[in-house]
N, C-alpha and C. Protein backbone atom coordinates (compact mmCIF):
# COMPACT_ATOMS: atom_id res chain seq x y z
N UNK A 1 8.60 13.61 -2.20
CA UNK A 1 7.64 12.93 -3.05
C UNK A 1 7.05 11.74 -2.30
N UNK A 2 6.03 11.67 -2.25
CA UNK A 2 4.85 10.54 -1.23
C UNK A 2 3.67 10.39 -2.10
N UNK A 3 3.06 9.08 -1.77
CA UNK A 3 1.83 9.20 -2.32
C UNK A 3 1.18 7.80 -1.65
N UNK A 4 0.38 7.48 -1.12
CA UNK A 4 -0.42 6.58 -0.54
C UNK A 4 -1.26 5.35 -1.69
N UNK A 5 -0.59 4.07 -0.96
CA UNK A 5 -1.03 3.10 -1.64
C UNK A 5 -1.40 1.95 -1.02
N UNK A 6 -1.57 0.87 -1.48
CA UNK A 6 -1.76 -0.63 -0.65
C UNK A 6 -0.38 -1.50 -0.68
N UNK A 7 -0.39 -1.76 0.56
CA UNK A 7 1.18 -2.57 0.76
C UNK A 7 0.87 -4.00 -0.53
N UNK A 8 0.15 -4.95 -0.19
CA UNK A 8 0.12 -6.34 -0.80
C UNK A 8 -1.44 -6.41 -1.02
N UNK A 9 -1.79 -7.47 -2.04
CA UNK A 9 -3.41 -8.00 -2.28
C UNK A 9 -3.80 -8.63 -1.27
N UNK A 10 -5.11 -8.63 -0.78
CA UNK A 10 -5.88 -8.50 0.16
C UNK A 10 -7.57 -8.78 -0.44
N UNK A 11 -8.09 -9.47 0.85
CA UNK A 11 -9.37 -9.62 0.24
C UNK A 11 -10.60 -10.03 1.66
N UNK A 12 -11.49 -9.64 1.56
CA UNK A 12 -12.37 -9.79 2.94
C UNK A 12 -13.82 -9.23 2.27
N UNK A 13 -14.92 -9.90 2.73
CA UNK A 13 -16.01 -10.24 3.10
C UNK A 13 -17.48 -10.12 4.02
N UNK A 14 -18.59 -9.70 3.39
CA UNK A 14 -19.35 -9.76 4.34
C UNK A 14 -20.97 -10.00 3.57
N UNK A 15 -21.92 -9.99 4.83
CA UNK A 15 -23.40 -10.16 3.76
C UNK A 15 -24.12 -9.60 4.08
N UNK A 16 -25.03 -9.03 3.26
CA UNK A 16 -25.96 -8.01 3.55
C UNK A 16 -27.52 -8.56 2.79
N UNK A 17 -28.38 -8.96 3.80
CA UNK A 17 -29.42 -9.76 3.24
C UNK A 17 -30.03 -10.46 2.24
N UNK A 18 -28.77 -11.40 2.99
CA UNK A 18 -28.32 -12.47 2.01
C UNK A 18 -27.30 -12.55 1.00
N UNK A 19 -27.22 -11.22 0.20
CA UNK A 19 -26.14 -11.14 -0.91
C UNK A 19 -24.66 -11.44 -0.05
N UNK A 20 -23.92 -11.80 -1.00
CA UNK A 20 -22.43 -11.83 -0.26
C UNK A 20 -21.71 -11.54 -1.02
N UNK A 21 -20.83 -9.94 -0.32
CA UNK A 21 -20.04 -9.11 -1.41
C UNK A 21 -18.62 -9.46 -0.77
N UNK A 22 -17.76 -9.11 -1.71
CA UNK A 22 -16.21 -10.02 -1.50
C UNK A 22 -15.53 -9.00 -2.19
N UNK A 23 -14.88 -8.30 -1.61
CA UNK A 23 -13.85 -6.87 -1.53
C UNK A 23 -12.41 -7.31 -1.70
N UNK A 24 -11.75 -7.67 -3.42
CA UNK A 24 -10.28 -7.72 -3.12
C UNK A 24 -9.32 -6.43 -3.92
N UNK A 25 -8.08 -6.28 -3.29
CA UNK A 25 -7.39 -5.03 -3.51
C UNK A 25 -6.09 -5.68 -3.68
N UNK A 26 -5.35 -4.89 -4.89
CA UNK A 26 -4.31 -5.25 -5.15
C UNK A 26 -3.29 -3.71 -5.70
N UNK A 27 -2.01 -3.66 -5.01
CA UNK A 27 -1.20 -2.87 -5.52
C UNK A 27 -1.30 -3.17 -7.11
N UNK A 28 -1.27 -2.30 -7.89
CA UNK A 28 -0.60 -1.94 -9.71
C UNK A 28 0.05 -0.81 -9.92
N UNK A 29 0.86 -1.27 -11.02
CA UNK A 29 1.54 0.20 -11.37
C UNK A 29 0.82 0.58 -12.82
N UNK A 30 0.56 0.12 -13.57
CA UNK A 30 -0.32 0.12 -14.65
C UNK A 30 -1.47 -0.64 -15.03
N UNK A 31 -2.03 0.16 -16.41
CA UNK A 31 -3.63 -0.42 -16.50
C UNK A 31 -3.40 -1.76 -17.09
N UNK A 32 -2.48 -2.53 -17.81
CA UNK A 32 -2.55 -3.83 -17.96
C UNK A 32 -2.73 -4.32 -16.35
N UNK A 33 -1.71 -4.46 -15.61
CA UNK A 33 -1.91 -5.09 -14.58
C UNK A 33 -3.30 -4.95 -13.88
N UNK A 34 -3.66 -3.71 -13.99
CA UNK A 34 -5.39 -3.27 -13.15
C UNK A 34 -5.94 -4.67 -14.71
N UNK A 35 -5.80 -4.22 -15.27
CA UNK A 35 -6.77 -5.46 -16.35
C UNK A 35 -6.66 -6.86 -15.96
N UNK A 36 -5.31 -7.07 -16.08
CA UNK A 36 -5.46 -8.60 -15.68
C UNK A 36 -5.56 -8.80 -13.93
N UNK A 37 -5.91 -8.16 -12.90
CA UNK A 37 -6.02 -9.13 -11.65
C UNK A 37 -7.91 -8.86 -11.93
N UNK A 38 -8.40 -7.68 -12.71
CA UNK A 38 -9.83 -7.72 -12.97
C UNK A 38 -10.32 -9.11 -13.57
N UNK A 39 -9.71 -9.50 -14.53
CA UNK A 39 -9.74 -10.52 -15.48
C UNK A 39 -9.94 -11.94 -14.69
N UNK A 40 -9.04 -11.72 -14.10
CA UNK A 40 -8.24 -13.22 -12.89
C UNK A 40 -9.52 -13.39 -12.35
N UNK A 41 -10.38 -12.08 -11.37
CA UNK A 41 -11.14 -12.22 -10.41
C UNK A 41 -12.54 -12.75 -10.80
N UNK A 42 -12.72 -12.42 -12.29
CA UNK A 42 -13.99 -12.33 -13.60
C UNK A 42 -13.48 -13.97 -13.51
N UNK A 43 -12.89 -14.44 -13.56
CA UNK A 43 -12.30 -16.06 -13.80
C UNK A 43 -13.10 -16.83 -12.41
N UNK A 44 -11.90 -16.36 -11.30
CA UNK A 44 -12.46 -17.08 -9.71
C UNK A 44 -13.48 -16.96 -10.08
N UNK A 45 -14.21 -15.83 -10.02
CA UNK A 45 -16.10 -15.87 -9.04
C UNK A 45 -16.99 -15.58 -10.42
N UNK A 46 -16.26 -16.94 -11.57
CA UNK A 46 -17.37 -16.52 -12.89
C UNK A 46 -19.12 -16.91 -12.42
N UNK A 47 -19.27 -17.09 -11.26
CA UNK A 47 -21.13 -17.29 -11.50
C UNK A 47 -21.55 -16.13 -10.41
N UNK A 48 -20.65 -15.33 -10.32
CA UNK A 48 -21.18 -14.37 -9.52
C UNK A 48 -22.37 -13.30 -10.17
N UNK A 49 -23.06 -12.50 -9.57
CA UNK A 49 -23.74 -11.70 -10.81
C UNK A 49 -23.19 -10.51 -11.31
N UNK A 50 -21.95 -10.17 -10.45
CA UNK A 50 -21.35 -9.05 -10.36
C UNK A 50 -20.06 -8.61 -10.32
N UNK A 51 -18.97 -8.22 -10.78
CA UNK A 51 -17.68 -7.92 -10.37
C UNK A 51 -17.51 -6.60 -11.12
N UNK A 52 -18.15 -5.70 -9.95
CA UNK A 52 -17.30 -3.91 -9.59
C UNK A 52 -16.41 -4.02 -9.90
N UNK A 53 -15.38 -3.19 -10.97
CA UNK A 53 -14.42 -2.68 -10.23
C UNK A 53 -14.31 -1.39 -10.46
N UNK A 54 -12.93 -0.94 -9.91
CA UNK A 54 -12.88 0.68 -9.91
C UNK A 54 -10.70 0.49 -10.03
N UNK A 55 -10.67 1.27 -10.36
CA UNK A 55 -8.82 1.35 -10.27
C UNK A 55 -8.35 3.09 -10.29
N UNK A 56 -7.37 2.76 -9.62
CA UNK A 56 -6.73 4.78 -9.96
C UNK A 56 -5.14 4.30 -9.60
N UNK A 57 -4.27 5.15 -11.17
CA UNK A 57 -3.25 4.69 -11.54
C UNK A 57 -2.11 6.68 -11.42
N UNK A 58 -1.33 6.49 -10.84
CA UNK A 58 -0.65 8.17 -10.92
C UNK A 58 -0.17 8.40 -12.21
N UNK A 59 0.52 7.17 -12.86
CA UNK A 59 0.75 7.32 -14.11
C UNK A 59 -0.07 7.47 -15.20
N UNK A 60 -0.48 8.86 -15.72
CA UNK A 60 -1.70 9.42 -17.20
C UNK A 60 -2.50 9.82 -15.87
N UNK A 61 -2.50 9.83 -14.76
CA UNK A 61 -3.67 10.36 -14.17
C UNK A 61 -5.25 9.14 -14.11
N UNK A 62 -5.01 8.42 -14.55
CA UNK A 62 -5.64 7.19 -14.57
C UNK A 62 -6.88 7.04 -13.94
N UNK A 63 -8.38 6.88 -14.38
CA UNK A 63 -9.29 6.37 -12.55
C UNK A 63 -10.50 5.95 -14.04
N UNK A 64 -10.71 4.75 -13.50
CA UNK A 64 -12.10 3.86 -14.52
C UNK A 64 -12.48 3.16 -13.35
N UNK A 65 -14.06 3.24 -13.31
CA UNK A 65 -14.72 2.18 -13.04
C UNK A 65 -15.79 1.43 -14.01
N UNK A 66 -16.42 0.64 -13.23
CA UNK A 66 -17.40 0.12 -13.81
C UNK A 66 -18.83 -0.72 -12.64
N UNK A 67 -19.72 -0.68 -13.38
CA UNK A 67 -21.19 -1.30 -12.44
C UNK A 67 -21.26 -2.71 -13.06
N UNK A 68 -20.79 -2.86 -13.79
CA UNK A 68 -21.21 -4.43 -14.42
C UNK A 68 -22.25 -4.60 -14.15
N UNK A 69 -23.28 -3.76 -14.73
CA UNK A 69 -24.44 -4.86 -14.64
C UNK A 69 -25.78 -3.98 -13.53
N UNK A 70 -24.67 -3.63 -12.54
CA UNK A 70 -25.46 -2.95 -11.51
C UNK A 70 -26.06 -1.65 -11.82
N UNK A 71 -27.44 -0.80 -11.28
CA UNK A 71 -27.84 -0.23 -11.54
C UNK A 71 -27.24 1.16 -11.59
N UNK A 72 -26.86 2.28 -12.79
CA UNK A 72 -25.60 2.92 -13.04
C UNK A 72 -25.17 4.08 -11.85
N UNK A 73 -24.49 4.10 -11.33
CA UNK A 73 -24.01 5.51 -10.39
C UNK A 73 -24.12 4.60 -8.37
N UNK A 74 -24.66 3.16 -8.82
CA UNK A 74 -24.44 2.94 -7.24
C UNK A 74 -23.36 1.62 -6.71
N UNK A 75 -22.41 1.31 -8.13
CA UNK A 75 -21.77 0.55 -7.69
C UNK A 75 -20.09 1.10 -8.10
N UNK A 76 -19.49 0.90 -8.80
CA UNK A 76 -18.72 1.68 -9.61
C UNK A 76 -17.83 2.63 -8.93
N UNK A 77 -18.80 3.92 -8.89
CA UNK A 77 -18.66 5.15 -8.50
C UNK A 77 -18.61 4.82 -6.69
N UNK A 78 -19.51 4.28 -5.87
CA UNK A 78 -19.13 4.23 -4.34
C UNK A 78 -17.44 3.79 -4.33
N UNK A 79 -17.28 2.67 -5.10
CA UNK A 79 -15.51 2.23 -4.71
C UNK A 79 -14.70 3.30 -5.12
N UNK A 80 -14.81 3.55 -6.49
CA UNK A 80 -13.90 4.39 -6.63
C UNK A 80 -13.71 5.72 -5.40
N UNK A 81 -15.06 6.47 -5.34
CA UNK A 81 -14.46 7.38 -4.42
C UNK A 81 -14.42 7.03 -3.05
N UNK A 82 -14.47 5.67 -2.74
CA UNK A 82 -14.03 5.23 -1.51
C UNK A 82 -12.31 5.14 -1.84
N UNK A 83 -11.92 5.04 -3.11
CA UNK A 83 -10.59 5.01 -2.91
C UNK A 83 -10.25 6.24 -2.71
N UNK A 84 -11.00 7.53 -3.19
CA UNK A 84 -10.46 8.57 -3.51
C UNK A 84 -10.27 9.22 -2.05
N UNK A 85 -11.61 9.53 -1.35
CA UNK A 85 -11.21 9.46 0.16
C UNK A 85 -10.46 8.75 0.77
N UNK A 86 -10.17 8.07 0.56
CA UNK A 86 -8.92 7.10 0.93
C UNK A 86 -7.03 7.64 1.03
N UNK A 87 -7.59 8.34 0.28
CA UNK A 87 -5.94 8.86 -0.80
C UNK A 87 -5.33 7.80 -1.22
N UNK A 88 -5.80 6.51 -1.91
CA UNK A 88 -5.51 5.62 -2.54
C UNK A 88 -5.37 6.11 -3.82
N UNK A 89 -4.13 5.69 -4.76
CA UNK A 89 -3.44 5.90 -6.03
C UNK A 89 -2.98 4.61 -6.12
N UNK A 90 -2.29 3.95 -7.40
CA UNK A 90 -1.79 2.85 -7.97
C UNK A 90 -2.33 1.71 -7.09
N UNK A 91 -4.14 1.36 -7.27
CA UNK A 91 -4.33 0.46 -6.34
C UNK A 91 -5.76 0.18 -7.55
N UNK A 92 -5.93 -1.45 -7.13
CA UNK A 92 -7.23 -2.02 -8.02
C UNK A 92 -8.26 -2.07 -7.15
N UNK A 93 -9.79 -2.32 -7.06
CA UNK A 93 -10.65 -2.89 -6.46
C UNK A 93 -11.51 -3.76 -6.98
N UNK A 94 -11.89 -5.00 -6.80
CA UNK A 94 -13.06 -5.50 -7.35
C UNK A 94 -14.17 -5.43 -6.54
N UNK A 95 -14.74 -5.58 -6.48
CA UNK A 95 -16.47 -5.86 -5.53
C UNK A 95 -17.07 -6.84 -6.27
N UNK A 96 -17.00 -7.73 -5.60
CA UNK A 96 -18.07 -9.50 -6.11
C UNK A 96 -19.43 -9.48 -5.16
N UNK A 97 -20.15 -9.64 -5.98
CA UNK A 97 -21.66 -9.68 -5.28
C UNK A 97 -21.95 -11.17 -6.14
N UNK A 98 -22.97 -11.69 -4.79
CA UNK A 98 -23.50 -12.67 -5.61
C UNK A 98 -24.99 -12.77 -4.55
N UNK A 99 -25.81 -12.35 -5.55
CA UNK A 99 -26.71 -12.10 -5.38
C UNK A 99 -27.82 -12.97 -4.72
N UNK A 100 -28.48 -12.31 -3.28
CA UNK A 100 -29.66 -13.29 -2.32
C UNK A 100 -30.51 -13.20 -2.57
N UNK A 101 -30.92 -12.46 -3.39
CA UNK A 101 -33.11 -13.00 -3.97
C UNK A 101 -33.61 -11.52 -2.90
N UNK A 102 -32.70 -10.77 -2.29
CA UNK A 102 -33.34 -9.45 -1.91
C UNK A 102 -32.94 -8.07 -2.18
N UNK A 103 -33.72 -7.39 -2.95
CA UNK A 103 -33.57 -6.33 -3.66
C UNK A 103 -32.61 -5.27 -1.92
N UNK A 104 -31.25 -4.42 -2.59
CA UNK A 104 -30.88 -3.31 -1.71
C UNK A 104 -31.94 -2.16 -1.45
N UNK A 105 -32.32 -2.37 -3.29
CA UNK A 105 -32.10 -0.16 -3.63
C UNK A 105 -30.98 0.55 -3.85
N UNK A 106 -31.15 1.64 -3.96
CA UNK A 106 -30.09 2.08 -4.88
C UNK A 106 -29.36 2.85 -3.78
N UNK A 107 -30.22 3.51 -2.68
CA UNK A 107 -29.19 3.99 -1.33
C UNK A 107 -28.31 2.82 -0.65
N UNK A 108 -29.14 1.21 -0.88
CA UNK A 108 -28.67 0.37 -0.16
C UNK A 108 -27.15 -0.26 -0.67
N UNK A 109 -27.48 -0.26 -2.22
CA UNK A 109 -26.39 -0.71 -3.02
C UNK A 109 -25.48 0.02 -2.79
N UNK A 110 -25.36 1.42 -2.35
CA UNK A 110 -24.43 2.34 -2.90
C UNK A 110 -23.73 2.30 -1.08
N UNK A 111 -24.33 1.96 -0.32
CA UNK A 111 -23.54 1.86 1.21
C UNK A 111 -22.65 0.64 1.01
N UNK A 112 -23.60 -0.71 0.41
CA UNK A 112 -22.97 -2.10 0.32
C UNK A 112 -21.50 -2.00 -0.68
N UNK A 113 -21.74 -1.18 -1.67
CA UNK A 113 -20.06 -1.13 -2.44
C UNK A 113 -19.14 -0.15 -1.29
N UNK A 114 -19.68 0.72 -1.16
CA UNK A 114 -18.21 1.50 -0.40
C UNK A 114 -18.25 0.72 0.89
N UNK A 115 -18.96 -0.17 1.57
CA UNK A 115 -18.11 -0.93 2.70
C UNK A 115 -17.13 -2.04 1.95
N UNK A 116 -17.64 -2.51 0.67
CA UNK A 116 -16.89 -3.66 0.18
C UNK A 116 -15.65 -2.96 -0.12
N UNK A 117 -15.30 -1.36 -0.48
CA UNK A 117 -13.84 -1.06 -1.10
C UNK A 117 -13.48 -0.94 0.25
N UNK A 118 -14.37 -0.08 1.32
CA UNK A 118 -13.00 -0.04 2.47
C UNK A 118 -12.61 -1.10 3.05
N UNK A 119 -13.56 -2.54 3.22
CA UNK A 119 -12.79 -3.58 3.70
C UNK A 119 -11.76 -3.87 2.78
N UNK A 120 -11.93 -4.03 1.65
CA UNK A 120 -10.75 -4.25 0.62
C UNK A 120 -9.53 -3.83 0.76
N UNK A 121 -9.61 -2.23 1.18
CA UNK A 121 -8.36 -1.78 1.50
C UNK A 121 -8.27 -1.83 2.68
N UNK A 122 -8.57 -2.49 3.83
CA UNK A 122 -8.56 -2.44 5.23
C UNK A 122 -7.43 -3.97 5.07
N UNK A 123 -7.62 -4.74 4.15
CA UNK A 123 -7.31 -6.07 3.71
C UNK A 123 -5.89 -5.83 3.41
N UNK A 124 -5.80 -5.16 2.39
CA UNK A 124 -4.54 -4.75 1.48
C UNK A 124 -3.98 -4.09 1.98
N UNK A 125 -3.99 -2.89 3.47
CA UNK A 125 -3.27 -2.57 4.28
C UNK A 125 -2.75 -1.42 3.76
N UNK A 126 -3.55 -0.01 3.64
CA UNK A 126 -2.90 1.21 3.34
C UNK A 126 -1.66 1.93 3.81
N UNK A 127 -0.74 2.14 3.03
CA UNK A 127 0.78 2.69 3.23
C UNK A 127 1.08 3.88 2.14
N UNK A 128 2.22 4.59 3.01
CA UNK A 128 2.58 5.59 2.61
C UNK A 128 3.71 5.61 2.37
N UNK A 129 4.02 5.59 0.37
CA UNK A 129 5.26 5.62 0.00
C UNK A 129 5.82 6.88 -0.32
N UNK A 130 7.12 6.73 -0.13
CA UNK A 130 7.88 7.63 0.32
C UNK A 130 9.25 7.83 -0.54
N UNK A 131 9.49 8.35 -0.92
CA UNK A 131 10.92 8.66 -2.06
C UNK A 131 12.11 8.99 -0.14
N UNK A 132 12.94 7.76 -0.12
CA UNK A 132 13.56 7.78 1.46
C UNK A 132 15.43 7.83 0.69
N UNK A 133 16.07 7.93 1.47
CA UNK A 133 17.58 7.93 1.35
C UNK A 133 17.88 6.90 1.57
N UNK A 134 18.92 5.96 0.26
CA UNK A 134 19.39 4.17 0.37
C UNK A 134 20.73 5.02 1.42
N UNK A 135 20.86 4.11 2.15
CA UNK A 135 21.89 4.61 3.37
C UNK A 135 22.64 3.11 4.23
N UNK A 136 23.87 3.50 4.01
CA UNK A 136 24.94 2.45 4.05
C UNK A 136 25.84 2.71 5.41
N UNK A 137 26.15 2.60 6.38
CA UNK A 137 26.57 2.80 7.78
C UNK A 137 27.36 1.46 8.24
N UNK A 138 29.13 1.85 7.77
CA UNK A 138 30.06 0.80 8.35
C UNK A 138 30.83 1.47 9.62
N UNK A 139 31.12 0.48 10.54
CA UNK A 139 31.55 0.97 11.66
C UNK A 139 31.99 -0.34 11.91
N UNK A 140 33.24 -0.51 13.62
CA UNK A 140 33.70 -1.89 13.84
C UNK A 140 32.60 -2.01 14.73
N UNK A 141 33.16 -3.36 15.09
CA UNK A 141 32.65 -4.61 16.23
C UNK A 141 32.08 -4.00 17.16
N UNK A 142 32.96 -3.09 17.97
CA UNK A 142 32.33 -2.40 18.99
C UNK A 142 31.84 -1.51 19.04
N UNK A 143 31.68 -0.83 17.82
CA UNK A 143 30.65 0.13 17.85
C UNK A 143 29.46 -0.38 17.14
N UNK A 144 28.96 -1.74 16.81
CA UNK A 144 27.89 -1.98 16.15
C UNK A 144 26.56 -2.16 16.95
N UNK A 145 27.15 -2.24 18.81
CA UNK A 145 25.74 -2.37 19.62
C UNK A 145 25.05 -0.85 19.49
N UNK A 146 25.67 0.06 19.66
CA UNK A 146 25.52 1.30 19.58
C UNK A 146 24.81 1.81 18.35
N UNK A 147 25.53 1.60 17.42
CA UNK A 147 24.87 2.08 15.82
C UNK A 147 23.59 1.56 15.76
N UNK A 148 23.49 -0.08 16.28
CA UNK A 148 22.23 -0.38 15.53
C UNK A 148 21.26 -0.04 16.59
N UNK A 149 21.43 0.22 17.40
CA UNK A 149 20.44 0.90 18.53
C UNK A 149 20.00 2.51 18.09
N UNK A 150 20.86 2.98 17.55
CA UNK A 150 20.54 4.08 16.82
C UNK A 150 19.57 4.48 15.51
N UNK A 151 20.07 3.60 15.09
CA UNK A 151 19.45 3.92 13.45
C UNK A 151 17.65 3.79 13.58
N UNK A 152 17.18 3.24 14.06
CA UNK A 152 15.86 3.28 14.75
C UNK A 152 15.20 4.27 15.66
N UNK A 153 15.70 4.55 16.63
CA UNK A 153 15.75 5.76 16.86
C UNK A 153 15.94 6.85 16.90
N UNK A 154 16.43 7.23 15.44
CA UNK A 154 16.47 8.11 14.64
C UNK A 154 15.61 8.45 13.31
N UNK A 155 15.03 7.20 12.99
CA UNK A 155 14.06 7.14 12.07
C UNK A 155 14.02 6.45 10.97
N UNK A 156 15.71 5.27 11.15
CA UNK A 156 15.95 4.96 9.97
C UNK A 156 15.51 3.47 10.03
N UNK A 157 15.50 2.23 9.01
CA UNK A 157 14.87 0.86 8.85
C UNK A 157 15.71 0.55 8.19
N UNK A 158 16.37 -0.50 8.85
CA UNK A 158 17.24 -1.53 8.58
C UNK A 158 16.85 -2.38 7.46
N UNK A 159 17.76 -2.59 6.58
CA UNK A 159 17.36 -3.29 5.27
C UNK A 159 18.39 -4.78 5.36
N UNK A 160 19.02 -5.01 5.88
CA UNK A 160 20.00 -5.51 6.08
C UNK A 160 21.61 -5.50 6.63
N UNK A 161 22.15 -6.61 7.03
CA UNK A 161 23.56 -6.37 7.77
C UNK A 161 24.47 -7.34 7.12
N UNK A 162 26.05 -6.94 7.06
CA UNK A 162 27.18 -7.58 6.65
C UNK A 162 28.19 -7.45 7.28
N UNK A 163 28.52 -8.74 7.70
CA UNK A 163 29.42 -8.57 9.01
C UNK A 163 30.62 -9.27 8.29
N UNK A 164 31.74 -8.67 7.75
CA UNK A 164 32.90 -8.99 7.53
C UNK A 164 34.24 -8.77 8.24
N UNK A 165 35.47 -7.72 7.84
CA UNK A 165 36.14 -7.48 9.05
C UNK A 165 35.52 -6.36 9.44
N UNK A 166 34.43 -5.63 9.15
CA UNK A 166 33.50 -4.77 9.63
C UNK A 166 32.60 -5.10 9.83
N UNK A 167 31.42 -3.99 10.45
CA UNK A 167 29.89 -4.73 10.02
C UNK A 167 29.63 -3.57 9.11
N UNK A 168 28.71 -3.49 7.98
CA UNK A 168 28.07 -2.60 7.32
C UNK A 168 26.50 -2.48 7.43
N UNK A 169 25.86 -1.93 7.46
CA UNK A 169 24.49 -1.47 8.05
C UNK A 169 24.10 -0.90 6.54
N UNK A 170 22.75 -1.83 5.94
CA UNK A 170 21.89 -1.08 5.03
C UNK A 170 21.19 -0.52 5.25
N UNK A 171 20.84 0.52 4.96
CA UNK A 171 18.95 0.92 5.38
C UNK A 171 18.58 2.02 4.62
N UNK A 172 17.51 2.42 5.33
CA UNK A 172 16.77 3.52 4.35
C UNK A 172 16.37 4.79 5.74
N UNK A 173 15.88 5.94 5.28
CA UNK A 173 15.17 6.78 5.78
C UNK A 173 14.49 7.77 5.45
N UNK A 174 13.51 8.85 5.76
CA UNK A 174 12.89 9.88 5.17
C UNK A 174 14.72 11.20 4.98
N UNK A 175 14.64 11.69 4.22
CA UNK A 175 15.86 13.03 4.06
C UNK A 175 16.10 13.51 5.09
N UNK A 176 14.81 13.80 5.20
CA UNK A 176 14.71 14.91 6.38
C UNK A 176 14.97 14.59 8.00
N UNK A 177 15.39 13.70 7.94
CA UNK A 177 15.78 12.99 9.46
C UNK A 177 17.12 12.38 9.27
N UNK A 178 18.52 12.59 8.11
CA UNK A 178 19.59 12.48 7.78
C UNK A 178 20.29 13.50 8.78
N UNK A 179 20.12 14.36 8.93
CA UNK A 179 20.70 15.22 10.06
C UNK A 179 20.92 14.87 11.54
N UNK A 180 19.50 14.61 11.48
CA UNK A 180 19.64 13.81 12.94
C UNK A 180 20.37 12.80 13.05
N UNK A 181 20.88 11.84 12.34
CA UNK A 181 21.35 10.53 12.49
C UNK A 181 22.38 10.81 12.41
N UNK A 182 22.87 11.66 11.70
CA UNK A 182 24.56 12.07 11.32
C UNK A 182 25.16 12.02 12.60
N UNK A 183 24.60 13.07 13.20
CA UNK A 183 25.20 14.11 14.72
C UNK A 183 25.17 12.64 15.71
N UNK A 184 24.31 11.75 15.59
CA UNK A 184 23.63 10.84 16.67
C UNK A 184 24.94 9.50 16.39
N UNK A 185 25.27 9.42 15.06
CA UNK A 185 26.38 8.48 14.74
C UNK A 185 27.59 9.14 15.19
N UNK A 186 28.09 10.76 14.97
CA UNK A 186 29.50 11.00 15.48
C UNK A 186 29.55 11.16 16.63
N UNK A 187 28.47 11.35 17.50
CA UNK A 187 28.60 11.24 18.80
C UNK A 187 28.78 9.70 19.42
N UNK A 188 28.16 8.90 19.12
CA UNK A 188 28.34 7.95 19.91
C UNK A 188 29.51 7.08 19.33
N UNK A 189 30.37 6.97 18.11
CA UNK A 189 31.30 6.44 17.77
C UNK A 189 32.54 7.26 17.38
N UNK A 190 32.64 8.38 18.04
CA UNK A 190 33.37 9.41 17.68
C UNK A 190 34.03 9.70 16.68
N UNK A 191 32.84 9.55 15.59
CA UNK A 191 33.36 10.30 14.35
C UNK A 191 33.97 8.77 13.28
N UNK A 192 34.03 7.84 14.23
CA UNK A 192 34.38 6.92 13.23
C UNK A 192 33.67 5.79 12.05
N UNK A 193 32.16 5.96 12.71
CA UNK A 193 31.51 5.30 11.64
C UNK A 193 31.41 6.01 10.30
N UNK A 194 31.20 5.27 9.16
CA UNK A 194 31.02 6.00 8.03
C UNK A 194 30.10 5.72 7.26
N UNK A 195 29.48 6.67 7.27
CA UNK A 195 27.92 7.05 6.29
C UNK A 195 28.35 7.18 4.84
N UNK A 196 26.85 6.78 4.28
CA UNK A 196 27.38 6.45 2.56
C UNK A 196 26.03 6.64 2.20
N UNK A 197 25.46 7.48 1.01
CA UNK A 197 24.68 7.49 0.42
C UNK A 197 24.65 6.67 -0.79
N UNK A 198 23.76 5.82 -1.31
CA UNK A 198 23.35 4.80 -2.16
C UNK A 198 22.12 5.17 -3.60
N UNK A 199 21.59 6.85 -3.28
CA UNK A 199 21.08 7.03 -3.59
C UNK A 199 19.58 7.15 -3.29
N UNK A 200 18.00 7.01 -3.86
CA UNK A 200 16.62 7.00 -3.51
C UNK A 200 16.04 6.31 -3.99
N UNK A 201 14.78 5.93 -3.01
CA UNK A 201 13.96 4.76 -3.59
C UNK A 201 12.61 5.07 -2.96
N UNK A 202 11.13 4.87 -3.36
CA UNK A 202 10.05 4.68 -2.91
C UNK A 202 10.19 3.54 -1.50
N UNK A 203 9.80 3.59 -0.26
CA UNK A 203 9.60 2.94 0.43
C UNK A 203 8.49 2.65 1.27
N UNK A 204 7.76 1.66 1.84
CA UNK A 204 6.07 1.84 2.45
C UNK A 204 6.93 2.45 3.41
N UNK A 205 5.64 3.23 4.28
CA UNK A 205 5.38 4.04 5.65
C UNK A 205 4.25 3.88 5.97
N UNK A 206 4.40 3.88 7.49
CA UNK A 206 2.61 3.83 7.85
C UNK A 206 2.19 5.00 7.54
N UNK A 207 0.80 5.02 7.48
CA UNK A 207 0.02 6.02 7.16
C UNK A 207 -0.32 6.90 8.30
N UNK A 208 -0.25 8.29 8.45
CA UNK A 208 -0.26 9.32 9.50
C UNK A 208 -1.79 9.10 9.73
């Protein structure tokens, strides 16, 4: 189970003769939250003439935009399916325009929103979450240069360490690379470190 989203909120900028549109993106898991960072942004840039947004939520299948104002089918609609090409899910967009005294058009408007969503998400930093294995790896003293040289090169991300009369090793990984690490731990500590499953969790990944 995977599905592509934005790591953290994010926000970036640019102008297009004269107007100056302002692209911010924020992870959500639901439509309250898509409501209130819309709300928040309607607050910051209240003399703007404009605040796009667009949102797409996995939970109900979710996807609303809106033109506020703008002329219908060229503001709205560019973000959203800039998210959609994107493979963006559980993610907000606004688009702030504030308007320079020079008309786009409606081809022009509709280029100026989908650069404002992809900087947005260029901002917010697209990732690929991942349903990974919580994974627990105690071993002694001297086998901990070894282990932790491993677990990385095997595919796994260190979540943390506890060094008591052992050390214990947190981390995570994709399933499907549990095999590999197994064989890669009894070989180099002969059989004595011990692996522990913790269960699953969504985790970011870069995006392929």
């Amino acid at each position: 189970m995977e599905y592509i989203t934005v790591r953290a909120e994010g926000s970036d900028q640019f102008t297009e003769k004269k107007s100056r549109f302002i692209g911010s993106c924020k992870p959500v898991k639901t439509e309250e939250e898509a409501l209130e960072f819309i709300a928040g942004l309607k607050t910051k840039y209240w003399d703007a003439n404009h605040n796009v947004y667009a949102y797409i939520l996995r939970e109900g299948n979710i996807q609303r935009f809106s033109d506020d104002g703008e002329p219908q089918g060229t503001a709205g609609i560019p973000v959203i399916d800039t998210m959609k090409k994107s493979g963006v899910t559980d993610a907000v967009i606004v688009a702030t325009r504030y308007f320079g005294g020079i008309l786009l058009g409606g081809g022009g408007l509709i280029r100026a929103y989908s650069h404002t969503a992809s900087i947005a998400l260029g901002a917010a930093e697209r990732v690929r979450m991942k349903q990974c294995l919580k994974l627990g790896i105690s071993c002694s003293y001297d086998s901990y240069g070894r282990v932790q040289a491993i677990v990385p090169e095997c595919g796994g991300i260190v979540d943390g360490t506890e060094f008591t009369d052992k050390v214990t090793i947190s981390m995570h990984m994709e399933p499907e690379l549990l095999e590999g690490l197994m064989r890669r731990l009894a070989d180099a500590t002969a059989g004595r470190a011990a692996l522990e499953q913790a269960g699953e969790e969504f985790y970011p990944l870069p995006v392929e």
